[in-house]
PDB file of N, CA and C in Angstrom:
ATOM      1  N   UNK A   1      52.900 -63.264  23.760  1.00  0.00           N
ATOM      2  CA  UNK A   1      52.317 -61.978  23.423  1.00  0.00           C
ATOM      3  C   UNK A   1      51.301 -61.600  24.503  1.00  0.00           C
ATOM      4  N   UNK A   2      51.556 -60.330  25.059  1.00  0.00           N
ATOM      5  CA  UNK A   2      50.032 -59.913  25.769  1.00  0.00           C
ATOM      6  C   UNK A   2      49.371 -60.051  25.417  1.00  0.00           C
ATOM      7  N   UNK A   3      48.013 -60.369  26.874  1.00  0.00           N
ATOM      8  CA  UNK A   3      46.439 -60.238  26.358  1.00  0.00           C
ATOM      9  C   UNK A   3      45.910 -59.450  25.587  1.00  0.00           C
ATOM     10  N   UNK A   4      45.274 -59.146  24.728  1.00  0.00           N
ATOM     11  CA  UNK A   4      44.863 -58.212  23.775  1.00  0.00           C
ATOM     12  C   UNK A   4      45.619 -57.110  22.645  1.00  0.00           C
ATOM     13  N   UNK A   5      46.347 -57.939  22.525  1.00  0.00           N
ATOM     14  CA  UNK A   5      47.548 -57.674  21.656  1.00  0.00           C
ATOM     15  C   UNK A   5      47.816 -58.527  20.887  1.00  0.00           C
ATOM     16  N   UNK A   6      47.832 -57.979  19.223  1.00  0.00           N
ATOM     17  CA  UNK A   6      47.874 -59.171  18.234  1.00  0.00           C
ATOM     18  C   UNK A   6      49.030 -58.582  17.297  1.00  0.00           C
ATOM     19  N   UNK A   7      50.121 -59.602  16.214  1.00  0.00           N
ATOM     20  CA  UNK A   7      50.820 -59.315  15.544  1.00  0.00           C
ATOM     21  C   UNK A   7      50.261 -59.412  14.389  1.00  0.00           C
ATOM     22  N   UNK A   8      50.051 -58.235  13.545  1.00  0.00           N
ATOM     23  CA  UNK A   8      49.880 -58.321  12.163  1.00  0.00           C
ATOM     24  C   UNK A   8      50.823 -57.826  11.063  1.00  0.00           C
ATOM     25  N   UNK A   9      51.593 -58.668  11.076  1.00  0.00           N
ATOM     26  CA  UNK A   9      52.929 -58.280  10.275  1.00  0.00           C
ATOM     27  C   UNK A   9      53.592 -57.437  10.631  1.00  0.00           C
ATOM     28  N   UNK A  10      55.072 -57.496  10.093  1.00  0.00           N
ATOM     29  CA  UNK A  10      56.121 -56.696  10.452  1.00  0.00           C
ATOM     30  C   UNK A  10      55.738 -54.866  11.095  1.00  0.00           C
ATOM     31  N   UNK A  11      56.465 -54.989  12.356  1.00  0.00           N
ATOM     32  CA  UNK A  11      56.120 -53.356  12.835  1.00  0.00           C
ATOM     33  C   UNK A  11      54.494 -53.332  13.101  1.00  0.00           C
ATOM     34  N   UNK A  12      53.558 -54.199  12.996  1.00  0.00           N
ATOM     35  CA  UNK A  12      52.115 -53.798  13.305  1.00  0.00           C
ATOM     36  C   UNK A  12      51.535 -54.584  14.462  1.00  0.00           C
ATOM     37  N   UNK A  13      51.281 -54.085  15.412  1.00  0.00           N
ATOM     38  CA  UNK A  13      50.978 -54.316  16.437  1.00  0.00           C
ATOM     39  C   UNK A  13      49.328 -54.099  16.799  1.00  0.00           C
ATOM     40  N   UNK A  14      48.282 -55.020  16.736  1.00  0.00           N
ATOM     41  CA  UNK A  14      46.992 -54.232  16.995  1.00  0.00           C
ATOM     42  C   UNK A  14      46.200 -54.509  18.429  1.00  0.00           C
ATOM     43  N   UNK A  15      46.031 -53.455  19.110  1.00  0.00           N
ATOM     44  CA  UNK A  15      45.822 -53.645  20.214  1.00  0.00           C
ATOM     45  C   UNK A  15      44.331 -53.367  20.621  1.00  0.00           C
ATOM     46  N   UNK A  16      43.582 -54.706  21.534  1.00  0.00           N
ATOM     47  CA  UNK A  16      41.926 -54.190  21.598  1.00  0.00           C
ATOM     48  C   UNK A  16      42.289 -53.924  23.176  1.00  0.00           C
ATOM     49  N   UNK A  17      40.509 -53.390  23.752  1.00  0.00           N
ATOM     50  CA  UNK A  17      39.774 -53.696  24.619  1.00  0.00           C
ATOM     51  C   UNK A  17      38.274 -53.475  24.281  1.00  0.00           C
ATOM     52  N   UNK A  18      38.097 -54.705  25.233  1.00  0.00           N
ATOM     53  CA  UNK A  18      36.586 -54.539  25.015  1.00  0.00           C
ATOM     54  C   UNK A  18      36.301 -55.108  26.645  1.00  0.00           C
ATOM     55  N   UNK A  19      35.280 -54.072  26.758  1.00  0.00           N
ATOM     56  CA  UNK A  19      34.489 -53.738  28.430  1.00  0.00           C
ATOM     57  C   UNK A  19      33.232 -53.341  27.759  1.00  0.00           C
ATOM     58  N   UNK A  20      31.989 -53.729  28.795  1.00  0.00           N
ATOM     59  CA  UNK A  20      31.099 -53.357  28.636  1.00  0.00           C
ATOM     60  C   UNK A  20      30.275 -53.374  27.607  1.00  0.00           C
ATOM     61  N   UNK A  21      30.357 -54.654  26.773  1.00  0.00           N
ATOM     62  CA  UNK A  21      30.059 -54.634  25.260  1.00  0.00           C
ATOM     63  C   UNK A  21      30.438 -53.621  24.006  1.00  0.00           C
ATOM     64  N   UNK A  22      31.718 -52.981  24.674  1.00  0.00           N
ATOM     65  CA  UNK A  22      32.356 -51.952  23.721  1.00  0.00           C
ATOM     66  C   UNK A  22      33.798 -52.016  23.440  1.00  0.00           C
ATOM     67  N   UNK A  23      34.070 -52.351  22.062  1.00  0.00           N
ATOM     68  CA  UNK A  23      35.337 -52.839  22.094  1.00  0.00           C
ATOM     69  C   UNK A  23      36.045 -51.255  21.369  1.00  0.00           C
ATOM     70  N   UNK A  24      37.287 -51.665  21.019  1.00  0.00           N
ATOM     71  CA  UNK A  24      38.123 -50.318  20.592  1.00  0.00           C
ATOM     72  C   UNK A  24      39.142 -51.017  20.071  1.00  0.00           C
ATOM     73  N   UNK A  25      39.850 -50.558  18.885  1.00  0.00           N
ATOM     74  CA  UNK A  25      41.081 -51.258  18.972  1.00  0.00           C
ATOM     75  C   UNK A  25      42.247 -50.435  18.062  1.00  0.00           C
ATOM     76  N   UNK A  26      42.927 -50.430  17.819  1.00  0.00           N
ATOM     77  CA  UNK A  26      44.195 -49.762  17.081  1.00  0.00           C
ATOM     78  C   UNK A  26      45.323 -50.232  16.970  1.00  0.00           C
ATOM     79  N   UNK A  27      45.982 -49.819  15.534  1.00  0.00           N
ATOM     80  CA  UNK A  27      47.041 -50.793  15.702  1.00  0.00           C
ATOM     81  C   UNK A  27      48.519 -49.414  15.825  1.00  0.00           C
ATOM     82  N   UNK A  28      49.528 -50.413  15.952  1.00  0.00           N
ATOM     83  CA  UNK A  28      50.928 -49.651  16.238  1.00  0.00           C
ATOM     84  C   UNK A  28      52.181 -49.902  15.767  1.00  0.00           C
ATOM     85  N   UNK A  29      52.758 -49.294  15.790  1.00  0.00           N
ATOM     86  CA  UNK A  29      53.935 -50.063  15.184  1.00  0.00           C
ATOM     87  C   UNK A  29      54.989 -50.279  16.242  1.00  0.00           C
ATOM     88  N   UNK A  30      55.169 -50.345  17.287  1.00  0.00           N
ATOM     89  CA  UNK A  30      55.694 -50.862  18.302  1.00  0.00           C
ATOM     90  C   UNK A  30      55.038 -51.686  19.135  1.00  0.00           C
ATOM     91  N   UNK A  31      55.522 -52.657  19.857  1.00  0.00           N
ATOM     92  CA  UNK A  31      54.700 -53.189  21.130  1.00  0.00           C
ATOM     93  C   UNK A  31      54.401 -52.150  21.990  1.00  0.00           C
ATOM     94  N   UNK A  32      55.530 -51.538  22.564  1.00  0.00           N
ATOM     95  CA  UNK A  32      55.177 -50.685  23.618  1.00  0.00           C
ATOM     96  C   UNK A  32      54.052 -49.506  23.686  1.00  0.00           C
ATOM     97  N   UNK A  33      54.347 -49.197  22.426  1.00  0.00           N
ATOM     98  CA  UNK A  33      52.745 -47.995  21.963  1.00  0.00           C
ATOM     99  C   UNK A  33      51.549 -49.176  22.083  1.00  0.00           C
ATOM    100  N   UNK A  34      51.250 -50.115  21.814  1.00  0.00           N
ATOM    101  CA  UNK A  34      50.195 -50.852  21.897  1.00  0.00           C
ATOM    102  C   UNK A  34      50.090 -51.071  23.305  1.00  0.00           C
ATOM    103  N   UNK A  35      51.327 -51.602  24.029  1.00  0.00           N
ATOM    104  CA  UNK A  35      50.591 -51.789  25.559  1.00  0.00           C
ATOM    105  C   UNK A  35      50.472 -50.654  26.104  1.00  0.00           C
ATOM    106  N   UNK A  36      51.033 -49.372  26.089  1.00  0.00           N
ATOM    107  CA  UNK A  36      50.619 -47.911  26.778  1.00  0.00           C
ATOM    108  C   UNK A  36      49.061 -47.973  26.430  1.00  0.00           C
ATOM    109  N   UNK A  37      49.106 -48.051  24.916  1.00  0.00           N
ATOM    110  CA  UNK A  37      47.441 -47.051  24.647  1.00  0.00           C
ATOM    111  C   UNK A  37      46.586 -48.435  25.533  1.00  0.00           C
ATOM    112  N   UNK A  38      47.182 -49.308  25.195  1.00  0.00           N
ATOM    113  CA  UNK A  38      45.665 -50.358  25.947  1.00  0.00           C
ATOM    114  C   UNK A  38      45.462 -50.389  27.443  1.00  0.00           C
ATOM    115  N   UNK A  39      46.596 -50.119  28.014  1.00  0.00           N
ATOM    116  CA  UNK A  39      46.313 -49.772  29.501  1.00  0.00           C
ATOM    117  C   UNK A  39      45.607 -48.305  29.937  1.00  0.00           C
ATOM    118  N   UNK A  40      45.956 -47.427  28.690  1.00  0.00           N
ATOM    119  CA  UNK A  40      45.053 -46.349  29.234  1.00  0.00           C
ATOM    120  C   UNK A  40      43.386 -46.247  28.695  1.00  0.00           C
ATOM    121  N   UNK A  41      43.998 -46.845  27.375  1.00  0.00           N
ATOM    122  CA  UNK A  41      41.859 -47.019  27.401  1.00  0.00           C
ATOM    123  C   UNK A  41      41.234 -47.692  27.867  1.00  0.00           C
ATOM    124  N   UNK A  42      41.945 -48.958  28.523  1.00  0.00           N
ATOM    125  CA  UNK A  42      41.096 -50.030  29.594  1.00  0.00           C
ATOM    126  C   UNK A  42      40.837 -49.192  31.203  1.00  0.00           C
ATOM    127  N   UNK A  43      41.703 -48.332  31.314  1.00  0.00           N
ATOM    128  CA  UNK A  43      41.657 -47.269  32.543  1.00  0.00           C
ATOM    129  C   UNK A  43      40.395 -46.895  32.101  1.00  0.00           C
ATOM    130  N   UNK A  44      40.361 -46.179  31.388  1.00  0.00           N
ATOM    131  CA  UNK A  44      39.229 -44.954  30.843  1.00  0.00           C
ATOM    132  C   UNK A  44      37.714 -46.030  30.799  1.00  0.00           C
ATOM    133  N   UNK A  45      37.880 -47.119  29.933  1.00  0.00           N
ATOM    134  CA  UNK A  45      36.725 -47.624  29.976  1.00  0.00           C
ATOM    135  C   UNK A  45      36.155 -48.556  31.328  1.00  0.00           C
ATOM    136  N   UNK A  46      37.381 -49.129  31.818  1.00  0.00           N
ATOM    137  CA  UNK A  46      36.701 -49.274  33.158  1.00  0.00           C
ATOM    138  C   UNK A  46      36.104 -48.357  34.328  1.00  0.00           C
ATOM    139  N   UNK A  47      36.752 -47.036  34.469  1.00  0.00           N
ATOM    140  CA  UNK A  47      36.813 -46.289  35.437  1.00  0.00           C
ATOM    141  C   UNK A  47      35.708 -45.765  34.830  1.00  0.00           C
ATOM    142  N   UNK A  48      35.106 -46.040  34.194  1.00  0.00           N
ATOM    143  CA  UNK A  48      33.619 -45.507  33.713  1.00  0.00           C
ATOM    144  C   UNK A  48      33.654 -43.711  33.195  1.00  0.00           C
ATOM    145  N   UNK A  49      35.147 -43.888  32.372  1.00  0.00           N
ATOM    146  CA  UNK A  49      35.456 -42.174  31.968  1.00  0.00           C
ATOM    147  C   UNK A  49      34.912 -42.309  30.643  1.00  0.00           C
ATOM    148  N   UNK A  50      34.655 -43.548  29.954  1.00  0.00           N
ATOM    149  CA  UNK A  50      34.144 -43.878  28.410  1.00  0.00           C
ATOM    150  C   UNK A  50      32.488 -42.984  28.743  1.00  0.00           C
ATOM    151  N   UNK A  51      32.155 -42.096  27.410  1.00  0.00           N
ATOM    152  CA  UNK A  51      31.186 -41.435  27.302  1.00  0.00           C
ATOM    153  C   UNK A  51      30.621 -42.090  25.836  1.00  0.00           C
ATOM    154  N   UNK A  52      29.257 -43.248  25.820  1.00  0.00           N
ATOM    155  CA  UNK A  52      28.867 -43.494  24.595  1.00  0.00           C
ATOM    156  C   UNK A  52      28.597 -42.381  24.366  1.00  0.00           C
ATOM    157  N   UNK A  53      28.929 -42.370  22.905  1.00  0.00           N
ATOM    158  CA  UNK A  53      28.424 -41.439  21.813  1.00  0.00           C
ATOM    159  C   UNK A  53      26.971 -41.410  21.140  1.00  0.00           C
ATOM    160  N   UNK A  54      26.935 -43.200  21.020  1.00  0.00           N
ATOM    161  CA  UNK A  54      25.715 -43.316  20.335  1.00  0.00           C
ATOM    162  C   UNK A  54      23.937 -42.659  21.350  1.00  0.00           C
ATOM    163  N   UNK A  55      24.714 -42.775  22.864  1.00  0.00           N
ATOM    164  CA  UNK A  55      23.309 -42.179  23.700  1.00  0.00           C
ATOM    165  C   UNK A  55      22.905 -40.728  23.289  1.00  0.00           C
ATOM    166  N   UNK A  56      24.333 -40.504  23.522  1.00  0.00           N
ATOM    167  CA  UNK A  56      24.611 -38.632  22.863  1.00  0.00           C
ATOM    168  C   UNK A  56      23.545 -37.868  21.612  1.00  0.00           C
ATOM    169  N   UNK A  57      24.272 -39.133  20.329  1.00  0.00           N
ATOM    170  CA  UNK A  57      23.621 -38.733  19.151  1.00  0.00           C
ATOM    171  C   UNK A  57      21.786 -38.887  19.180  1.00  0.00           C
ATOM    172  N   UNK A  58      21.436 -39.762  19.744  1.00  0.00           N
ATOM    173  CA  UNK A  58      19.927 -40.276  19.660  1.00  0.00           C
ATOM    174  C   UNK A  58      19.184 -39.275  20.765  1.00  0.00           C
ATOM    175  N   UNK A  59      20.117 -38.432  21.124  1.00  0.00           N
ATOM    176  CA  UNK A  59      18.930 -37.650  22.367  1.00  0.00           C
ATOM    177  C   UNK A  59      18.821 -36.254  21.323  1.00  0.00           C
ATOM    178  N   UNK A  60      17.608 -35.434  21.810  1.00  0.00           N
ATOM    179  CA  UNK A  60      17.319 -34.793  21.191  1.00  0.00           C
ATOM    180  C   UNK A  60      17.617 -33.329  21.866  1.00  0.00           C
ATOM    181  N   UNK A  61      17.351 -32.163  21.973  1.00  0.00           N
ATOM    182  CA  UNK A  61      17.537 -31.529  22.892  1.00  0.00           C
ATOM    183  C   UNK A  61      16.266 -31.475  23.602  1.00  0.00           C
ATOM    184  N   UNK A  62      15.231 -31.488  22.959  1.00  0.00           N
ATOM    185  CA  UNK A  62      13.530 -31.751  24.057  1.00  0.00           C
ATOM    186  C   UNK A  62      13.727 -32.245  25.154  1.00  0.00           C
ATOM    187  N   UNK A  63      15.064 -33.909  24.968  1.00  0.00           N
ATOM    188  CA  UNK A  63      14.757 -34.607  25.621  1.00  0.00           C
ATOM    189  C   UNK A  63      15.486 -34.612  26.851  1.00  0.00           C
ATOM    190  N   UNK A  64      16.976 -33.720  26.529  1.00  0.00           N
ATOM    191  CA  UNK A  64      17.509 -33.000  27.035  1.00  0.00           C
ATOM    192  C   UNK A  64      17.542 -32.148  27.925  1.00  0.00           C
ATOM    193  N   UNK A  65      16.645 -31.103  27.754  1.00  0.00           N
ATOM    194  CA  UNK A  65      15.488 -30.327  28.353  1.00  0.00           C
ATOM    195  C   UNK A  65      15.005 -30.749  29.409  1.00  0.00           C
ATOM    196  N   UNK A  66      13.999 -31.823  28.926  1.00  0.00           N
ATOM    197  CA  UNK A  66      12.561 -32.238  30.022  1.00  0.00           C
ATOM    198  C   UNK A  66      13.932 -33.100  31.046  1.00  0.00           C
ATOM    199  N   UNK A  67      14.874 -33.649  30.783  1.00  0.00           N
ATOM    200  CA  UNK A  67      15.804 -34.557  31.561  1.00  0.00           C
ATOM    201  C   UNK A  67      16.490 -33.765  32.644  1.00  0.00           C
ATOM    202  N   UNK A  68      16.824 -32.400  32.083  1.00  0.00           N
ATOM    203  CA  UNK A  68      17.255 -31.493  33.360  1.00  0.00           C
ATOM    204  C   UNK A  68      15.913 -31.027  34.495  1.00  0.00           C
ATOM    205  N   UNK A  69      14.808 -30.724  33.272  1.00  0.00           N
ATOM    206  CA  UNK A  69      14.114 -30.216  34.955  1.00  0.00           C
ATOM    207  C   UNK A  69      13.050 -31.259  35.524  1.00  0.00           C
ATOM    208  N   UNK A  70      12.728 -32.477  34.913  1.00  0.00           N
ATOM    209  CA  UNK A  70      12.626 -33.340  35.876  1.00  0.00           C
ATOM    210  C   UNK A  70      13.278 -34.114  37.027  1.00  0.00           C
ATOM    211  N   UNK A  71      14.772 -34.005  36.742  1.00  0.00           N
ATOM    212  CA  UNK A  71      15.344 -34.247  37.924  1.00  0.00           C
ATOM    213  C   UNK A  71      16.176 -33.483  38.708  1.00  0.00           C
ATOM    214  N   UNK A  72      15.231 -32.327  38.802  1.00  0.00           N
ATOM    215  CA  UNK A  72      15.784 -30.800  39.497  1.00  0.00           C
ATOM    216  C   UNK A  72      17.158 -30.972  39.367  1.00  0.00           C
ATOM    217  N   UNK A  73      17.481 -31.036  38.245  1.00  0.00           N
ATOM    218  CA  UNK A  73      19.390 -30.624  38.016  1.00  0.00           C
ATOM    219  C   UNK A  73      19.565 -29.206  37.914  1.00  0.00           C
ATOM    220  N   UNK A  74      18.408 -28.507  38.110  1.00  0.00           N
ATOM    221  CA  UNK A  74      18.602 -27.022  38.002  1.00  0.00           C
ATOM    222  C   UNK A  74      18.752 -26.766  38.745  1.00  0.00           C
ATOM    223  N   UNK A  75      19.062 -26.879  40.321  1.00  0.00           N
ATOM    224  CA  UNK A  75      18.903 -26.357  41.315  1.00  0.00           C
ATOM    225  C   UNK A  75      18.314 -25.583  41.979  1.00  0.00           C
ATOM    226  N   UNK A  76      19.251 -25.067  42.702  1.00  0.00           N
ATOM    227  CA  UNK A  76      18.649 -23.654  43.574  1.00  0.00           C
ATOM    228  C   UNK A  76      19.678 -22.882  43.318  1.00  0.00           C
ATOM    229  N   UNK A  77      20.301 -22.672  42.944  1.00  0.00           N
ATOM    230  CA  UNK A  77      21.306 -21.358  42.248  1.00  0.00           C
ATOM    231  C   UNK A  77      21.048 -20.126  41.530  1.00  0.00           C
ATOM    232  N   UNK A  78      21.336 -18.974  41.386  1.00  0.00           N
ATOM    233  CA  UNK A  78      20.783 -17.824  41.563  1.00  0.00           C
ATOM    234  C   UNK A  78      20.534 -18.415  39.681  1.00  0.00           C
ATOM    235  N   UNK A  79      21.195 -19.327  39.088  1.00  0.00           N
ATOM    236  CA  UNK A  79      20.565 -19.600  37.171  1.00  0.00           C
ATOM    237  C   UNK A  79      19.809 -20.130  37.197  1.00  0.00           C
ATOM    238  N   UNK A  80      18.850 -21.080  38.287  1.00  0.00           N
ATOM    239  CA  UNK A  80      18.134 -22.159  38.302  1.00  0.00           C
ATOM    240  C   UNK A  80      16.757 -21.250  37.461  1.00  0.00           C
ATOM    241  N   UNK A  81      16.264 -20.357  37.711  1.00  0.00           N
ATOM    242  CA  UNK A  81      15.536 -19.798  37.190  1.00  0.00           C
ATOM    243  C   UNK A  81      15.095 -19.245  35.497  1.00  0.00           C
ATOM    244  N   UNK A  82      16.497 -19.103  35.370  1.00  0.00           N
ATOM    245  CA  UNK A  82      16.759 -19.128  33.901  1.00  0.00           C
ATOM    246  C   UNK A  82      16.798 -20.282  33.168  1.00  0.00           C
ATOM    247  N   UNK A  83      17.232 -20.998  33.979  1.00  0.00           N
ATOM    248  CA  UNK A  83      17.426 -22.515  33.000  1.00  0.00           C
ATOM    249  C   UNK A  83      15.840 -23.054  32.895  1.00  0.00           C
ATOM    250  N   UNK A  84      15.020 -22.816  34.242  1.00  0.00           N
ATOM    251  CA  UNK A  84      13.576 -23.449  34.105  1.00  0.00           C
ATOM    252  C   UNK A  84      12.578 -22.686  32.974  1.00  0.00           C
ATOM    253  N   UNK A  85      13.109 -21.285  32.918  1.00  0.00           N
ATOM    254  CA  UNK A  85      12.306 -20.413  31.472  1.00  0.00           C
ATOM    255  C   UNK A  85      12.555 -21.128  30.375  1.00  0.00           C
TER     256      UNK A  85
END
């Protein structure tokens, strides 16, 4: 059986990854759906396309805010001005 690929009874196939102290897993009812999805979410989570959620939920928009114009992410673009109001 592939790495990260487990049989849980007939037709169920459950497939992890875990990178970065973040695991994921789902199951399938084919092998082949289990090794597609695990090669593409091990893509995604290695290639650093995984977006925690949990940073997401715990920010506030204040913090949000003060995070854009302390690190002049506003630019110099004819909005930079609007965004700093």
């Amino acid at each position: 059986m592939p790495d990260g690929i487990q049989i849980h009874g007939p037709n169920q196939f459950r497939a992890q990854v875990r990178r970065n102290g973040v695991q994921h897993s789902k199951t399938f009812k084919t092998l082949r759906e289990a090794q597609q999805w695990r090669r593409v979410t091990d893509g995604k989570v290695s290639a650093h396309e995984f977006v925690d959620l949990k940073q997401l939920k715990r920010t506030t928009l204040g913090q949000a805010c003060d995070w854009m114009l302390e690190g002049s992410r506003a630019g110099a673009n004819a909005n930079a001005k609007n965004i700093r109001a």
